[in-house]
C-alpha atoms as a PDB file:
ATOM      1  CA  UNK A   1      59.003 115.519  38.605  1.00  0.00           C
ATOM      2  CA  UNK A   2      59.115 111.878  38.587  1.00  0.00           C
ATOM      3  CA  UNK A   3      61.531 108.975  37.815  1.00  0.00           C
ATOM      4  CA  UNK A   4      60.908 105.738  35.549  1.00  0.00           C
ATOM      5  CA  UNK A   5      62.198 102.101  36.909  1.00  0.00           C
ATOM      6  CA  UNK A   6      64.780 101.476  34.507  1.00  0.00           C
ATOM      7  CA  UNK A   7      65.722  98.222  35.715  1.00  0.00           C
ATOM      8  CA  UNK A   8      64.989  95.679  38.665  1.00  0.00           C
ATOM      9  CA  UNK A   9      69.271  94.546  39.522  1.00  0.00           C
ATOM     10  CA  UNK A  10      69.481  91.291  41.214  1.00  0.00           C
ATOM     11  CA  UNK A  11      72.971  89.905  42.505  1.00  0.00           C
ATOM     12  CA  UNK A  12      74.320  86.583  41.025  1.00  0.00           C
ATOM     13  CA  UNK A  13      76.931  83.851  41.700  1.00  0.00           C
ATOM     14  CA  UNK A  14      76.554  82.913  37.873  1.00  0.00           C
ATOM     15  CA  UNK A  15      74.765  85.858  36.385  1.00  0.00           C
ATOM     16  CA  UNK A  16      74.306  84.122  32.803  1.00  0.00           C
ATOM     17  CA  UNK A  17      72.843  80.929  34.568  1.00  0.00           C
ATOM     18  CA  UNK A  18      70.530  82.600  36.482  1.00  0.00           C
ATOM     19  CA  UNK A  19      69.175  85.117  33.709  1.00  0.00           C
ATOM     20  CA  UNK A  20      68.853  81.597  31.798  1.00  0.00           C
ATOM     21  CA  UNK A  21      66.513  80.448  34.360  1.00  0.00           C
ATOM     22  CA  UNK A  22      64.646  83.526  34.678  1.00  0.00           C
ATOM     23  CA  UNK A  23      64.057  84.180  30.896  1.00  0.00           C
ATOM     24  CA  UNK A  24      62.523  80.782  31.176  1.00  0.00           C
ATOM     25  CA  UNK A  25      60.152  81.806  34.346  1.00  0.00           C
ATOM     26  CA  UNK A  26      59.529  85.165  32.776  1.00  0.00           C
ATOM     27  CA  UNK A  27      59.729  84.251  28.734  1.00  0.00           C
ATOM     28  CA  UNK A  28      61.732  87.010  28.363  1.00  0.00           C
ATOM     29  CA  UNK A  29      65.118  86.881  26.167  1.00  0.00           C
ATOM     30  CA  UNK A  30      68.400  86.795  27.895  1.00  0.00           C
ATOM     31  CA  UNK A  31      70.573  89.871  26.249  1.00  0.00           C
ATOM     32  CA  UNK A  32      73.965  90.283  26.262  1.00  0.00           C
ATOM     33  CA  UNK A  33      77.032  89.515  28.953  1.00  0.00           C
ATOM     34  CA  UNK A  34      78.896  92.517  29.614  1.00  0.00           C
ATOM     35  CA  UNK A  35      81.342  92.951  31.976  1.00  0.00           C
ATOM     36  CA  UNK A  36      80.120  90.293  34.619  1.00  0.00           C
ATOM     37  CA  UNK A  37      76.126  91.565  34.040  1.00  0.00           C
ATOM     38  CA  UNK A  38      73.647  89.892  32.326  1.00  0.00           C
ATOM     39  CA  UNK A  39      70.241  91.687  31.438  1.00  0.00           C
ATOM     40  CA  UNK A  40      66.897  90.115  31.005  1.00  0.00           C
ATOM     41  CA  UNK A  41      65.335  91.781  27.819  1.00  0.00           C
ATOM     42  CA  UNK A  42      61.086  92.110  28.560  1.00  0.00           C
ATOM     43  CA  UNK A  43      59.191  90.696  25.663  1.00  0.00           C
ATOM     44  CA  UNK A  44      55.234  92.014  26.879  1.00  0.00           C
ATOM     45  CA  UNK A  45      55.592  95.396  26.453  1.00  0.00           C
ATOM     46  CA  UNK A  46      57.412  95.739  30.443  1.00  0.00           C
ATOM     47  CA  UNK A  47      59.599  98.874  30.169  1.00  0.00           C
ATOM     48  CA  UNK A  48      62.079  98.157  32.448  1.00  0.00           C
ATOM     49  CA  UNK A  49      65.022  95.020  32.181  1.00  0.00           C
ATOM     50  CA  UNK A  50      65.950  92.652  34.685  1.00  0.00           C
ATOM     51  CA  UNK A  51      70.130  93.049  35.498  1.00  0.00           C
ATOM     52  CA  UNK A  52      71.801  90.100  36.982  1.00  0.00           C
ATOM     53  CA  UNK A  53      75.488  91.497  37.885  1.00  0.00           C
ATOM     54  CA  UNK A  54      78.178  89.434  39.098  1.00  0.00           C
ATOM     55  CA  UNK A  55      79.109  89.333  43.372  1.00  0.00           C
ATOM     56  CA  UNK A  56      80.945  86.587  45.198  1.00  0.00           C
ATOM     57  CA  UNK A  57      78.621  86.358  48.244  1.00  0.00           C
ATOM     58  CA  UNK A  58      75.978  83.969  48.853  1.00  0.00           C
ATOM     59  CA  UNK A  59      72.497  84.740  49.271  1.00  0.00           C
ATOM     60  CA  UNK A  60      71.978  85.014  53.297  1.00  0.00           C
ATOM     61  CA  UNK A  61      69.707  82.511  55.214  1.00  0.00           C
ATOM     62  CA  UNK A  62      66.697  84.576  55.494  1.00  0.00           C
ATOM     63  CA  UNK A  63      63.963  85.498  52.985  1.00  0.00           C
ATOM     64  CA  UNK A  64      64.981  88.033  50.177  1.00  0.00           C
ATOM     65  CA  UNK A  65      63.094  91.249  50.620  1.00  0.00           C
ATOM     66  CA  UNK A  66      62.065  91.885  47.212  1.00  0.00           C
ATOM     67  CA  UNK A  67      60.643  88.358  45.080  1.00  0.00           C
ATOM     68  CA  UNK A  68      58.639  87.888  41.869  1.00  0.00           C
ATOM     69  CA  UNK A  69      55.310  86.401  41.813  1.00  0.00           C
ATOM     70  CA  UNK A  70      54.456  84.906  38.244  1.00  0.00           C
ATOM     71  CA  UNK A  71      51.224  84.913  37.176  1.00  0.00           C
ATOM     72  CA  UNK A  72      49.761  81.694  35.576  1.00  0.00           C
ATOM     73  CA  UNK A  73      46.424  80.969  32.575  1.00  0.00           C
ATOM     74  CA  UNK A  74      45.434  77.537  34.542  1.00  0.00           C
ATOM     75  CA  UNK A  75      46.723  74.783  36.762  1.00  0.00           C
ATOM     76  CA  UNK A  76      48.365  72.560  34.000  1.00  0.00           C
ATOM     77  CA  UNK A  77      49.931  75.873  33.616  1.00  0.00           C
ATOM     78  CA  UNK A  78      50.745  76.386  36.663  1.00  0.00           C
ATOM     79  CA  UNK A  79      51.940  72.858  37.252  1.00  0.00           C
ATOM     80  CA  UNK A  80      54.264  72.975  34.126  1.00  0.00           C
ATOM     81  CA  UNK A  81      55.987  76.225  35.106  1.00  0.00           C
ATOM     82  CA  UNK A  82      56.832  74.539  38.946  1.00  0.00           C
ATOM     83  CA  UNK A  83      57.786  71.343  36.885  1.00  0.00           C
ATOM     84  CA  UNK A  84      59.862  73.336  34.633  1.00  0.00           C
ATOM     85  CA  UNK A  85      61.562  75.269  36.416  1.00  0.00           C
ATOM     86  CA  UNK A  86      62.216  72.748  39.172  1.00  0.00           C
ATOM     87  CA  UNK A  87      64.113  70.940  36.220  1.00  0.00           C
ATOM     88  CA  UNK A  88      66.465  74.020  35.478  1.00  0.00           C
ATOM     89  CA  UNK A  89      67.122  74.089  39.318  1.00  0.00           C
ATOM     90  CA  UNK A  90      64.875  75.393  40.877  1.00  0.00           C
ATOM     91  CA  UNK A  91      63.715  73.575  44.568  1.00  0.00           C
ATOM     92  CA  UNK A  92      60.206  73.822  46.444  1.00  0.00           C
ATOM     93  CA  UNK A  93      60.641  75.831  50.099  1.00  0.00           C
ATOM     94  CA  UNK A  94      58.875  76.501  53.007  1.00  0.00           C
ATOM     95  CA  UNK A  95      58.313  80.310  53.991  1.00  0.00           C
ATOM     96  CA  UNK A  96      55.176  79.685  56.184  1.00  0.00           C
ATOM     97  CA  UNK A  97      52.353  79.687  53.404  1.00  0.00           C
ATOM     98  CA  UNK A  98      49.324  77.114  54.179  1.00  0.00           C
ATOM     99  CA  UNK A  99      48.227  74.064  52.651  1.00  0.00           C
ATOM    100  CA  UNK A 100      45.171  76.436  51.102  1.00  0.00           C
ATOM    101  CA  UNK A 101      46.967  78.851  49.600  1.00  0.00           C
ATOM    102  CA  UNK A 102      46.875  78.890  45.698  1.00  0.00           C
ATOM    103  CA  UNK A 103      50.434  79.788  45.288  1.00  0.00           C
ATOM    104  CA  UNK A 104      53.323  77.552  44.850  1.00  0.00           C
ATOM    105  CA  UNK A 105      56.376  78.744  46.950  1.00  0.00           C
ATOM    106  CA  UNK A 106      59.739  78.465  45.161  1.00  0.00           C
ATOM    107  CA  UNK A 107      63.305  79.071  44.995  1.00  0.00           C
ATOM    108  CA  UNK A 108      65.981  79.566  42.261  1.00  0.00           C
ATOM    109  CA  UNK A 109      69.067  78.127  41.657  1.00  0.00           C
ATOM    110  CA  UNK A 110      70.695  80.721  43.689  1.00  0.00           C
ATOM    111  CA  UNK A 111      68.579  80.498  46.530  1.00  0.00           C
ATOM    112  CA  UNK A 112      65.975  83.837  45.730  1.00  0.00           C
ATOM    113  CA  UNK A 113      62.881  83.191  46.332  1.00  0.00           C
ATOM    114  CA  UNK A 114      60.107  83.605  43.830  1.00  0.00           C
ATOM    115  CA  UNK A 115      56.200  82.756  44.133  1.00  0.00           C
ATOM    116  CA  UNK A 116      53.729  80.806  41.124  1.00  0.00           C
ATOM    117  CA  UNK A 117      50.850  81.772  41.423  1.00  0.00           C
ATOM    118  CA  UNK A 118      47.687  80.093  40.742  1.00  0.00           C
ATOM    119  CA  UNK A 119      45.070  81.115  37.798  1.00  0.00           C
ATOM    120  CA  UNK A 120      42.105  82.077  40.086  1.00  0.00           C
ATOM    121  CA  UNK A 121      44.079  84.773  41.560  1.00  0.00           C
ATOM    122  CA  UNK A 122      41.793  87.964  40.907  1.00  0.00           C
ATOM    123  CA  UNK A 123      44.517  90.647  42.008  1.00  0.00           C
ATOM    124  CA  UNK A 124      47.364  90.112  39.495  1.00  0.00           C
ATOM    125  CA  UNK A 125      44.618  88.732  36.709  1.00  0.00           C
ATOM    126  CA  UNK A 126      45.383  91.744  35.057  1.00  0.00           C
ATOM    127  CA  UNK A 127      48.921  91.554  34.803  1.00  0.00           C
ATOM    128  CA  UNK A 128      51.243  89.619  32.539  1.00  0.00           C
ATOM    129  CA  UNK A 129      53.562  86.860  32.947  1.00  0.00           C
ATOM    130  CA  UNK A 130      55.207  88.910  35.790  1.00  0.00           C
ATOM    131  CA  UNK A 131      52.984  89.966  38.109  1.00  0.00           C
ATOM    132  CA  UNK A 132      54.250  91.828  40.795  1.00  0.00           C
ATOM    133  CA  UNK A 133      57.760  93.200  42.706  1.00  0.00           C
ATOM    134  CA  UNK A 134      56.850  91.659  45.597  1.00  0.00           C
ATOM    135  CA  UNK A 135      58.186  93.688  48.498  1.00  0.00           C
ATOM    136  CA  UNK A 136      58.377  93.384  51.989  1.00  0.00           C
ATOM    137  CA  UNK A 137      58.093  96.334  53.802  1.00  0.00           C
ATOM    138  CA  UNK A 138      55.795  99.439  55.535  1.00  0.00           C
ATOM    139  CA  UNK A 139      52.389 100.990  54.438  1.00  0.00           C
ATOM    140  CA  UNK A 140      54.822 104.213  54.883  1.00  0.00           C
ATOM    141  CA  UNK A 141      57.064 103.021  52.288  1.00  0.00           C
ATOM    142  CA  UNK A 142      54.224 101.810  49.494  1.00  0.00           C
ATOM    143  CA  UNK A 143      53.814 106.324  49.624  1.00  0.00           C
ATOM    144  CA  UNK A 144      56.951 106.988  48.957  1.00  0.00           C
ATOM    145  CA  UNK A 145      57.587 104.724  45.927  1.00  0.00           C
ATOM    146  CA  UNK A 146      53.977 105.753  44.440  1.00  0.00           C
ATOM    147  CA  UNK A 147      55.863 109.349  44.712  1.00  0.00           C
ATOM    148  CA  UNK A 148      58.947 108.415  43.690  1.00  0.00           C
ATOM    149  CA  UNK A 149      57.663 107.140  40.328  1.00  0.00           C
ATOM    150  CA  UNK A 150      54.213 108.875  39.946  1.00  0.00           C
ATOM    151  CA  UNK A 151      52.626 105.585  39.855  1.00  0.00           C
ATOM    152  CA  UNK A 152      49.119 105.943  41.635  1.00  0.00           C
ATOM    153  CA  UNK A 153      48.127 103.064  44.494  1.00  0.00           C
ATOM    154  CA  UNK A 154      45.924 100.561  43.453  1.00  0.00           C
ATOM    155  CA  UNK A 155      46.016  99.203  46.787  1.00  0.00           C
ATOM    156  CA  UNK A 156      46.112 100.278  50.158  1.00  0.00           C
ATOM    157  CA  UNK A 157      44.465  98.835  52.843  1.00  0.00           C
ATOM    158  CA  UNK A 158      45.657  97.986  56.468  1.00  0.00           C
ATOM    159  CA  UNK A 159      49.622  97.075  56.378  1.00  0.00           C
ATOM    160  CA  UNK A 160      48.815  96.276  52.654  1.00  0.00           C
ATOM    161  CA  UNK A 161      49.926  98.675  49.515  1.00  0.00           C
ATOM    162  CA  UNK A 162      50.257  98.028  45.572  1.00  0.00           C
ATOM    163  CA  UNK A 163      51.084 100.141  42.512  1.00  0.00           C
ATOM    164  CA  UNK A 164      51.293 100.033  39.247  1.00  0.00           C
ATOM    165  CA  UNK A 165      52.031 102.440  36.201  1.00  0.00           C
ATOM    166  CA  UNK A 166      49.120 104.564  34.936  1.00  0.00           C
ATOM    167  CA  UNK A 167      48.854 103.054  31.579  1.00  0.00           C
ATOM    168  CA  UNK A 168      48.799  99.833  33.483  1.00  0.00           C
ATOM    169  CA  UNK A 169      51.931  98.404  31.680  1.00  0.00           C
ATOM    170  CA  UNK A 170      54.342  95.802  33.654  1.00  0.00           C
ATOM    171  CA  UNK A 171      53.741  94.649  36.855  1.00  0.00           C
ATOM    172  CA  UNK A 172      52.651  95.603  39.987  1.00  0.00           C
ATOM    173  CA  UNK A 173      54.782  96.522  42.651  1.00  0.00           C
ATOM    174  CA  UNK A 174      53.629  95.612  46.051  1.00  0.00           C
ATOM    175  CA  UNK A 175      54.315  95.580  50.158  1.00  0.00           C
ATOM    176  CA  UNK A 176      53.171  93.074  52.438  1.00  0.00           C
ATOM    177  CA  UNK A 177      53.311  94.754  55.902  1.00  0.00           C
ATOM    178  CA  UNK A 178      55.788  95.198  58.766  1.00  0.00           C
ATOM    179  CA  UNK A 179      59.477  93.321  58.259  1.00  0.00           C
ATOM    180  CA  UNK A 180      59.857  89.831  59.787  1.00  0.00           C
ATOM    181  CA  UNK A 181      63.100  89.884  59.474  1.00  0.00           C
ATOM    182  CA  UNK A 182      66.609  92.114  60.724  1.00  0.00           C
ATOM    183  CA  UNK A 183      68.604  93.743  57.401  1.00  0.00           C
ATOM    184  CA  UNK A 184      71.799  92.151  57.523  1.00  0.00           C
ATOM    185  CA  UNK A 185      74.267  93.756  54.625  1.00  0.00           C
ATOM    186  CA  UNK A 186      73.167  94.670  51.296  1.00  0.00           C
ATOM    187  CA  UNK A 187      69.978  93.282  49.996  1.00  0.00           C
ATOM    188  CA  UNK A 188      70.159  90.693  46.787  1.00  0.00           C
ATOM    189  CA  UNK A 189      67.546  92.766  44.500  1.00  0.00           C
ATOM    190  CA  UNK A 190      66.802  96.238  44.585  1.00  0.00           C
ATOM    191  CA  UNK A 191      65.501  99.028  42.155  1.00  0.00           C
ATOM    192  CA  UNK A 192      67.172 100.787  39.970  1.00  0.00           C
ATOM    193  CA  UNK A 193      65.128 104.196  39.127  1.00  0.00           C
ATOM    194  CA  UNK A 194      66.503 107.176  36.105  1.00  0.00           C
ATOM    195  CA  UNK A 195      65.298 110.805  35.584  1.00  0.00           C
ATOM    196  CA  UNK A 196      63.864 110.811  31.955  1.00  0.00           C
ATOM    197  CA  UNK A 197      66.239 112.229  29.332  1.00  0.00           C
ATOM    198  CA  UNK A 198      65.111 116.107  30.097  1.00  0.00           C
ATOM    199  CA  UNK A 199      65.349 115.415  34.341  1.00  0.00           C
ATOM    200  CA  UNK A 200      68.781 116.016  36.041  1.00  0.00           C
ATOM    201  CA  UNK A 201      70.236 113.453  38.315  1.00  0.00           C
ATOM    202  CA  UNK A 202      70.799 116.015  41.684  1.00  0.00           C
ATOM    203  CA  UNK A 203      67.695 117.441  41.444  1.00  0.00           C
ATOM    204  CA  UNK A 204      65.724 114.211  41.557  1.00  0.00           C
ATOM    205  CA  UNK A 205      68.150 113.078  44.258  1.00  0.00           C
ATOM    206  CA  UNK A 206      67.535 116.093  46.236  1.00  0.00           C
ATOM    207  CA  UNK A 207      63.547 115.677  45.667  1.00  0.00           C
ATOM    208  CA  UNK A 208      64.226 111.864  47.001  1.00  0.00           C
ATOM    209  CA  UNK A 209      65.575 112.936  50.239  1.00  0.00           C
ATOM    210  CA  UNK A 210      62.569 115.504  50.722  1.00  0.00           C
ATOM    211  CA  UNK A 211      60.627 112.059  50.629  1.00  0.00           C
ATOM    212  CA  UNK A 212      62.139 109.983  53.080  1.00  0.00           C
ATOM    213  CA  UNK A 213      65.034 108.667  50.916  1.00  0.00           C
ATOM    214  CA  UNK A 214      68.777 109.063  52.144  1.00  0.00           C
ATOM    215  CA  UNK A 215      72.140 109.051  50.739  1.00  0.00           C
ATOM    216  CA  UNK A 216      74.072 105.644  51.808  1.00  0.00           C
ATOM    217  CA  UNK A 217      77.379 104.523  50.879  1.00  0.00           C
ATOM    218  CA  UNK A 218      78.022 100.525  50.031  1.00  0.00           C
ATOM    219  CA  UNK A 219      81.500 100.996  48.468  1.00  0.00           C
ATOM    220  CA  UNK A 220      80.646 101.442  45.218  1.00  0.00           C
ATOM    221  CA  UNK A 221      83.619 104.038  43.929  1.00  0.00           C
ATOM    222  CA  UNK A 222      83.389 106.670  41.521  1.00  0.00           C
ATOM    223  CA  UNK A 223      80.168 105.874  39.313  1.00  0.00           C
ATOM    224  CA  UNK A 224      78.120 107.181  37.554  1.00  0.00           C
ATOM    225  CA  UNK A 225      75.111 106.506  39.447  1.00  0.00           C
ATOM    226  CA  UNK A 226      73.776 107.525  43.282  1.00  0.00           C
ATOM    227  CA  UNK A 227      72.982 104.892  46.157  1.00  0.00           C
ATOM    228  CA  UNK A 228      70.374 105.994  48.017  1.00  0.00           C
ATOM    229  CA  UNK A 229      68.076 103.751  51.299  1.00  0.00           C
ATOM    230  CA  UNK A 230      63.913 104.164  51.033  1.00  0.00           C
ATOM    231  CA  UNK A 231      62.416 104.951  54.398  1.00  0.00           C
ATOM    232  CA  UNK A 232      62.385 101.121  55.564  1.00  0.00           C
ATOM    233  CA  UNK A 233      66.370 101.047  54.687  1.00  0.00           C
ATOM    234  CA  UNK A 234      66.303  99.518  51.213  1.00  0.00           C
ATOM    235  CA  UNK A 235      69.204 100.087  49.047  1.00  0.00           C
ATOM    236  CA  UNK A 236      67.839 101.806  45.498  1.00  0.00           C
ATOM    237  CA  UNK A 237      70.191 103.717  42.582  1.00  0.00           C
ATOM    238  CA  UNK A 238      69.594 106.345  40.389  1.00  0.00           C
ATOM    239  CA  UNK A 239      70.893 106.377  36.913  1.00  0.00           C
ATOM    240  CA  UNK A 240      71.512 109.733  34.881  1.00  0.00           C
ATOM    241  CA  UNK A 241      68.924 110.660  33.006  1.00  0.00           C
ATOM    242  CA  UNK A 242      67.732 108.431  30.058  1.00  0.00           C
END
């Protein structure tokens, strides 16, 4: 038994601004409003949406623990996405990468960091537009996500893991090694993971914990979904089945 990634939820000041900016980043197509959430509708065959749902806090001070790296064809490509997005808001930040490195460091309107990379990048040349879920966190919990969605690892060497769906659809999803950084509260992004229509919610819940997973509460009420922490203390949900 395995679960699909229905949907990669990100918290927003301005949720319809910000899915603006990032269906321009992504050229994806900015769906409806409902209810204070915004989702980001994939058009390159990526199965899962982006959700940008309404919060009144701020984004913290340090370095979100999930960010998107975008993938780019050449440097005038690469140049015109920074350019262009830098016009819709977006600012240039320091997070400790070199003057050598081919990526250009970023950061939304909302202060969420994202990554451009640069077109001689070998290990996302293979992906689309979006090229990975960048993650920071343990070798440990690279395992438990490959489990968690059956995706196998396409990389895993020293503090270093990546996967990726079989049929090689969508991004990557990837960890970087040990966290810099204390959690403090909530994270801004964070997976959001379903049974397929013949699972059952409990049961995959149950299978979660026998992986590492735990069942946390962040006031979220009577819902229909269940918030649950991966083994490095990342909030996650899963959805009934779909």
């Amino acid at each position: 038994m395995t679960c699909q990634l229905a949907s990669l939820a990100c918290d927003a000041n301005d949720p319809l601004r910000l899915a603006q900016f990032w269906a321009v980043a992504l050229r994806w197509e900015v769906g409806e409003e409902t209810c204070g959430l915004v989702s980001l509708v994939p058009t390159d065959g990526t199965r899962f949406e982006i959700d940008f749902a309404l919060v009144p806090e701020r984004k913290g001070a340090f370095a979100n623990r999930i960010h998107l790296d975008l993938t780019t064809a050449s440097l005038d490509d690469q140049m015109d996405t920074v350019e262009r997005l830098i016009s819709l808001g977006a600012r240039h930040i320091d997070i400790g990468q070199g003057p050598d490195d081919d990526h250009v460091v970023l950061a939304d309107p909302e202060g969420n960091e994202l990554c451009i990379i640069g077109p001689t990048n070998q290990f996302l040349s293979t992906c689309g537009r979006l090229g990975s879920i960048t993650c920071a966190g343990t070798r440990d919990v690279g395992h438990f996500w490959s489990s968690v969605l059956g995706w196998p690892l396409v990389w895993d060497q020293g503090d270093e893991t990546a996967i990726r769906a079989p049929d090689l659809a969508g991004p990557m999803i990837t960890w970087g090694g040990v966290l810099r950084h204390p959690k403090l509260g909530k994270n801004r992004l964070h997976l959001d993971i379903a049974p397929f229509a013949d699972g059952d919610q409990q049961a995959e819940v149950e299978r979660l914990v026998t992986l590492g997973a735990r069942r946390i509460d962040i006031g979220e009420g009577d819902v229909d979904w269940v918030v649950m922490a991966d083994p490095d203390g990342n909030e996650f949900c899963v959805l009934t089945p779909r």
